[in-house]
Protein backbone atom coordinates (compact mmCIF):
# COMPACT_ATOMS: atom_id res chain seq x y z
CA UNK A 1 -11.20 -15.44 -33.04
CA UNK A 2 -12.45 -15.73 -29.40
CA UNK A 3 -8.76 -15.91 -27.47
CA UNK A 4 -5.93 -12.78 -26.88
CA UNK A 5 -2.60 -13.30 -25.91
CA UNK A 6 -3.18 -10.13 -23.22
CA UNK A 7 -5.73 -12.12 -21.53
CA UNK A 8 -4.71 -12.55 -17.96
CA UNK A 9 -5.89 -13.51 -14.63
CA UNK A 10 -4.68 -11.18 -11.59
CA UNK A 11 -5.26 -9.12 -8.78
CA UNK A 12 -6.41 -5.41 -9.89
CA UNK A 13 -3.54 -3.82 -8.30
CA UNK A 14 -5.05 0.20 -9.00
CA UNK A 15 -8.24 -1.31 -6.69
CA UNK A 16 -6.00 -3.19 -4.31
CA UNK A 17 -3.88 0.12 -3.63
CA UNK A 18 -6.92 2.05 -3.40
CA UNK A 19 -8.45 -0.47 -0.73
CA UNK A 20 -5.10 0.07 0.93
CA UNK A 21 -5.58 3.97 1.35
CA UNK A 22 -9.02 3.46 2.04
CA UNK A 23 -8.62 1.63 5.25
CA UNK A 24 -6.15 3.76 6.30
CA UNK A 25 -7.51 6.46 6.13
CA UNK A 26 -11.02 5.47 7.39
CA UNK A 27 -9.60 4.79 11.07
CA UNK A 28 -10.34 7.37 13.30
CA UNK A 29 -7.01 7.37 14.71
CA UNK A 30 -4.66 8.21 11.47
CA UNK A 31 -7.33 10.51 10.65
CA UNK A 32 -6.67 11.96 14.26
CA UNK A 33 -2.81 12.17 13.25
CA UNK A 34 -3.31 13.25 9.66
CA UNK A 35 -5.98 16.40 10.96
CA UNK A 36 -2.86 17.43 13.08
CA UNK A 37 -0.79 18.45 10.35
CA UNK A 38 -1.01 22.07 9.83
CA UNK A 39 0.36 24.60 7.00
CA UNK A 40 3.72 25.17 9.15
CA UNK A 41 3.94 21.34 9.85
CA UNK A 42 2.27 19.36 7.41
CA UNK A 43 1.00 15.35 8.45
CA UNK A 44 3.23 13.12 5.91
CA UNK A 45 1.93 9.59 4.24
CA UNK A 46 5.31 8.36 3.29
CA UNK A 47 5.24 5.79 0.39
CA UNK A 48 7.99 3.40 -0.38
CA UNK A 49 7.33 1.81 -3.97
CA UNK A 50 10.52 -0.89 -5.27
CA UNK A 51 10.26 1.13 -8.36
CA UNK A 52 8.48 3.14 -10.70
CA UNK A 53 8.44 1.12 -13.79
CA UNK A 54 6.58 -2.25 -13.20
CA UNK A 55 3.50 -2.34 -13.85
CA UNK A 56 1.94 -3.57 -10.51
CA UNK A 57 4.17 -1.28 -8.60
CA UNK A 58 3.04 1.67 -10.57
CA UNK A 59 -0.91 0.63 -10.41
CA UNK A 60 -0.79 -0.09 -7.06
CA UNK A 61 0.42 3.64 -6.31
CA UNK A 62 -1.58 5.42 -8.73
CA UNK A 63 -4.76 3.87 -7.06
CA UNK A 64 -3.14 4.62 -3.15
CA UNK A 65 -2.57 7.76 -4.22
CA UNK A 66 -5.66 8.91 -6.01
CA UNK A 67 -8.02 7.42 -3.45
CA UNK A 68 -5.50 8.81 -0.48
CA UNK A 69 -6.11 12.41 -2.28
CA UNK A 70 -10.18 12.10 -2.22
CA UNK A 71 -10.62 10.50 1.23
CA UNK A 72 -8.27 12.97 2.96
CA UNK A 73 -9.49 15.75 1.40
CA UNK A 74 -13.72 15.01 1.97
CA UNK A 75 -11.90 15.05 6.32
CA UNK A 76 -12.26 18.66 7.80
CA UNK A 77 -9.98 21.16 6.67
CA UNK A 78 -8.24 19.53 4.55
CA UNK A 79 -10.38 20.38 0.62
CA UNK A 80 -7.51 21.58 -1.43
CA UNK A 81 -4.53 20.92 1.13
CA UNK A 82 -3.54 17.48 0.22
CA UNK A 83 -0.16 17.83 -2.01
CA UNK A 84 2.20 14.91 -3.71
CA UNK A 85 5.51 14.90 -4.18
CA UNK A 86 8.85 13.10 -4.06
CA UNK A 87 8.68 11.52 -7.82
CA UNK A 88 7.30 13.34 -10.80
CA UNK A 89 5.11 10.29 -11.94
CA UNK A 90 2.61 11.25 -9.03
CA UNK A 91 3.31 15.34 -8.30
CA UNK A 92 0.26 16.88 -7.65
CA UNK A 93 0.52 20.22 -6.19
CA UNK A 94 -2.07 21.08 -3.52
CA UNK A 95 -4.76 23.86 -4.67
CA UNK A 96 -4.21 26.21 -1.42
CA UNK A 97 -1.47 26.10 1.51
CA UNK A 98 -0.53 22.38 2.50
CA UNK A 99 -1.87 20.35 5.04
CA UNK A 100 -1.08 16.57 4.36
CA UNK A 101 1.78 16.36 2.24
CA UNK A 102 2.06 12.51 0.48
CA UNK A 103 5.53 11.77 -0.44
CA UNK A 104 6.53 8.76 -3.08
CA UNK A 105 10.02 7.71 -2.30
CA UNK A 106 11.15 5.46 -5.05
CA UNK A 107 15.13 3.56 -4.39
CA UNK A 108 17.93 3.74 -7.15
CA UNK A 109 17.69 0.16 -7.69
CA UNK A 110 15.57 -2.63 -6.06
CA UNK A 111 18.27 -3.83 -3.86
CA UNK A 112 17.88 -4.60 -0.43
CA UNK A 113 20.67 -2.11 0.47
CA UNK A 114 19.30 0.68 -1.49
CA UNK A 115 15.71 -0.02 -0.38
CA UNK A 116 16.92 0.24 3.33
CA UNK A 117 18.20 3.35 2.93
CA UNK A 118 15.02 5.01 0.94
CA UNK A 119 12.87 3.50 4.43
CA UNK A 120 15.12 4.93 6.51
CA UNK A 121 14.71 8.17 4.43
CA UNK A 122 10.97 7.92 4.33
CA UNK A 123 11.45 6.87 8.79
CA UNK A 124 13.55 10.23 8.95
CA UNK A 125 10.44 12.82 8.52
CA UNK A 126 9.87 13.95 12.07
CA UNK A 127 6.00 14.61 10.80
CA UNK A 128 5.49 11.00 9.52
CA UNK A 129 1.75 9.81 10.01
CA UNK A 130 2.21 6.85 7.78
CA UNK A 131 3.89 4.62 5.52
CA UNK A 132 2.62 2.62 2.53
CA UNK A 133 4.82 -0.34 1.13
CA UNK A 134 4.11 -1.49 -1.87
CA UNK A 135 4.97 -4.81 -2.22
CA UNK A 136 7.08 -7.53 0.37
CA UNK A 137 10.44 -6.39 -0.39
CA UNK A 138 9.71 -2.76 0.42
CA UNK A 139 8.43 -4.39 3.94
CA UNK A 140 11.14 -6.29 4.43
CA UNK A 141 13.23 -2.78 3.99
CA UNK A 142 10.87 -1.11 6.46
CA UNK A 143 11.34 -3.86 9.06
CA UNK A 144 14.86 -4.09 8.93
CA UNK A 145 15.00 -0.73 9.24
CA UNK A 146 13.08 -0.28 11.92
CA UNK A 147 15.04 -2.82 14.27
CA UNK A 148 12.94 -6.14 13.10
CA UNK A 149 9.78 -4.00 13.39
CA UNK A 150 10.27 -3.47 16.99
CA UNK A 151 10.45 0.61 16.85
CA UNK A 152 7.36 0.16 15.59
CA UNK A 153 5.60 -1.31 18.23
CA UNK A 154 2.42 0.76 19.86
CA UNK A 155 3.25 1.04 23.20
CA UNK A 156 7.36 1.62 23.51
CA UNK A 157 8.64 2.02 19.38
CA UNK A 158 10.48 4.62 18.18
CA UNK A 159 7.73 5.10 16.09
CA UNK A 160 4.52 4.08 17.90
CA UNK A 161 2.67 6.65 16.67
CA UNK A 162 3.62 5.87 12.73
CA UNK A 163 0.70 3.52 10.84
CA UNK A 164 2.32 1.27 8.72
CA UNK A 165 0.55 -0.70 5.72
CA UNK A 166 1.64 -3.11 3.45
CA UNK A 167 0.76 -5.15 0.47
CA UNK A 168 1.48 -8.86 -0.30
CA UNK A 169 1.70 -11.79 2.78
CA UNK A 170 5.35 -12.96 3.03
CA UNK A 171 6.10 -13.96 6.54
CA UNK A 172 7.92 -11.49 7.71
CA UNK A 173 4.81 -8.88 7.08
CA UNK A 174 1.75 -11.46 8.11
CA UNK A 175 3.79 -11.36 11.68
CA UNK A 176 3.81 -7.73 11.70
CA UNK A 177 0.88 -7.19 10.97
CA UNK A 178 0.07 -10.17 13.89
CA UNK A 179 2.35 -7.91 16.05
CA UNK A 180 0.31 -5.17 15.79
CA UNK A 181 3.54 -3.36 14.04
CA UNK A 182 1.71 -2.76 11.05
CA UNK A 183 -1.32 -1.82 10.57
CA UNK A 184 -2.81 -3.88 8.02
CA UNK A 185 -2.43 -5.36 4.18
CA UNK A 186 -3.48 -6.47 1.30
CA UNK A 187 -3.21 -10.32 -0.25
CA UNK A 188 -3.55 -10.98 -3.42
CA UNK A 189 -5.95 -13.97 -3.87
CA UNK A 190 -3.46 -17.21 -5.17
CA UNK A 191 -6.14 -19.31 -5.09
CA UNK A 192 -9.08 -17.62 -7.21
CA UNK A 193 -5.57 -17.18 -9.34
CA UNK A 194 -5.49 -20.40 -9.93
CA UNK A 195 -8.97 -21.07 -10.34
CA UNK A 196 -9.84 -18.73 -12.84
CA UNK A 197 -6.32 -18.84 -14.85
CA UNK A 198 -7.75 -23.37 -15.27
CA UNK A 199 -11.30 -21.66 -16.10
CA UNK A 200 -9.98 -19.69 -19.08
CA UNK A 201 -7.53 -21.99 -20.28
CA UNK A 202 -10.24 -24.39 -20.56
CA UNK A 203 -12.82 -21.57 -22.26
CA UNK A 204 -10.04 -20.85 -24.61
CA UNK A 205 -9.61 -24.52 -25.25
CA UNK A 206 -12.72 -25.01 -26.20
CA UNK A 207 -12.68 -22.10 -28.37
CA UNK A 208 -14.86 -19.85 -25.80
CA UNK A 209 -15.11 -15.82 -25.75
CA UNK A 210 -12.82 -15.60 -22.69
CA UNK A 211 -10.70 -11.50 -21.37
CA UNK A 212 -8.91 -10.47 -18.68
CA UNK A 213 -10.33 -12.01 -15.04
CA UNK A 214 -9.65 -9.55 -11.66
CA UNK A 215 -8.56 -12.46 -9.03
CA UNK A 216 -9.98 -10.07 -6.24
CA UNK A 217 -7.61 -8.67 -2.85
CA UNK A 218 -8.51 -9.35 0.81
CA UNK A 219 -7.22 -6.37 3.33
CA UNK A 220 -6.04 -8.22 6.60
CA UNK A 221 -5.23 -6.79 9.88
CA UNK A 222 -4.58 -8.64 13.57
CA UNK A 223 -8.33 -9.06 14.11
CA UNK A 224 -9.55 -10.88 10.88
CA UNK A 225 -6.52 -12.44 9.72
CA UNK A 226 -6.90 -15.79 11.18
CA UNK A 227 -10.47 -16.13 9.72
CA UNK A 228 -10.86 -18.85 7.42
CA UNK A 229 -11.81 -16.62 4.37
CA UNK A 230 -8.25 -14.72 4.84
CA UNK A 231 -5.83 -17.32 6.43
CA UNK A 232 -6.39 -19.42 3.29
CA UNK A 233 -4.61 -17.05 0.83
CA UNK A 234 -1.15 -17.24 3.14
């Protein structure tokens, strides 16, 4: 027998999340914020997640989360100070006092109302460094919340100093991330989903070896989103 009925063709959200906290956390800037947090004040990487069942969602936070802990831990003074909390899927005490604390705020339910209210939870930390959404409705929460993403904006927001990233491309985050009011993101690749999901229907059709295909991500910010290789996945 050469087909499963588990084969699939998607994104690999655990790398996608991963390439997430990996940008992040590479700019000299957060890291500037993040080294700032200390063992009276720690930094905190907020992360809204629509829940903590699906799949994706889950996947996608696991990888933020374990490649947050590494990165942020290899930055100076920070080996062993990196703690997570807020949902017990993801607690991981620190090893020594707490420097960076990362903090996985998941809503009661995956309505809009009740995912407002868990940003403006996550928006209410007075030590906030950053902010991970998880997928476009958790954006759309953050946004709203945040006065149509204009308290987030770098030079005069409420929270200029808070770096906000996203995954998915729905309108509402490509033009804050065009604003400059978040960060960056990560887009799943429809096209190669397409592609691939013809190439092993074919393979199976013709009674082919065929298992599960990883579609790819692309992380986008304001500078490289309008490149051809990105702008053709929105």
């Amino acid at each position: 027998p050469t087909r499963r009925s588990s084969d699939l063709v998607a994104a690999d959200n655990h790398a996608a999340g991963a390439s997430v906290a990996q940008h992040l956390i590479a700019d000299p800037g957060f890291q500037a914020a993040v080294l700032q947090g200390t063992e009276d004040s720690p930094a905190v990487i907020g992360i809204l997640a629509q829940d903590a069942t699906s799949g994706s969602i889950v996947q996608r936070v696991d990888g933020f989360v374990k490649q947050a802990v590494s990165d942020l831990e290899a930055l100076d003074g920070l080996a062993g100070a990196v703690d997570v909390s807020g949902h017990q899927n993801w607690t991981r005490p620190s090893d020594r006092a707490t420097k960076v604390k990362i903090v996985v705020t998941v809503p009661p339910s995956a309505s809009a109302t009740d995912i407002q209210t868990a940003a403006r939870s996550v928006f209410s930390n007075s030590h906030l460094a950053g902010v991970f959404a998880t997928d476009q409705e958790c954006v759309n929460g953050i946004i709203a919340t945040t006065n149509d993403g204009t308290d987030l904006d770098r030079s005069t927001g409420k929270y200029k100093d808070v770096y906000v990233v996203g995954f998915d491309s729905g309108l509402s985050q490509r033009n804050a991330v065009k604003a400059g009011q978040f960060f960056g993101s990560v887009t799943q690749d429809p096209y190669q989903m397409g592609y691939q999901a013809v190439q092993l229907a074919v393979k199976a059709a013709n009674g082919e070896s065929v298992s599960d295909v990883d579609t790819g991500s692309k992380w986008y910010t304001a500078d490289n989103m309008d490149e051809e290789d990105i702008a053709i996945l929105f």
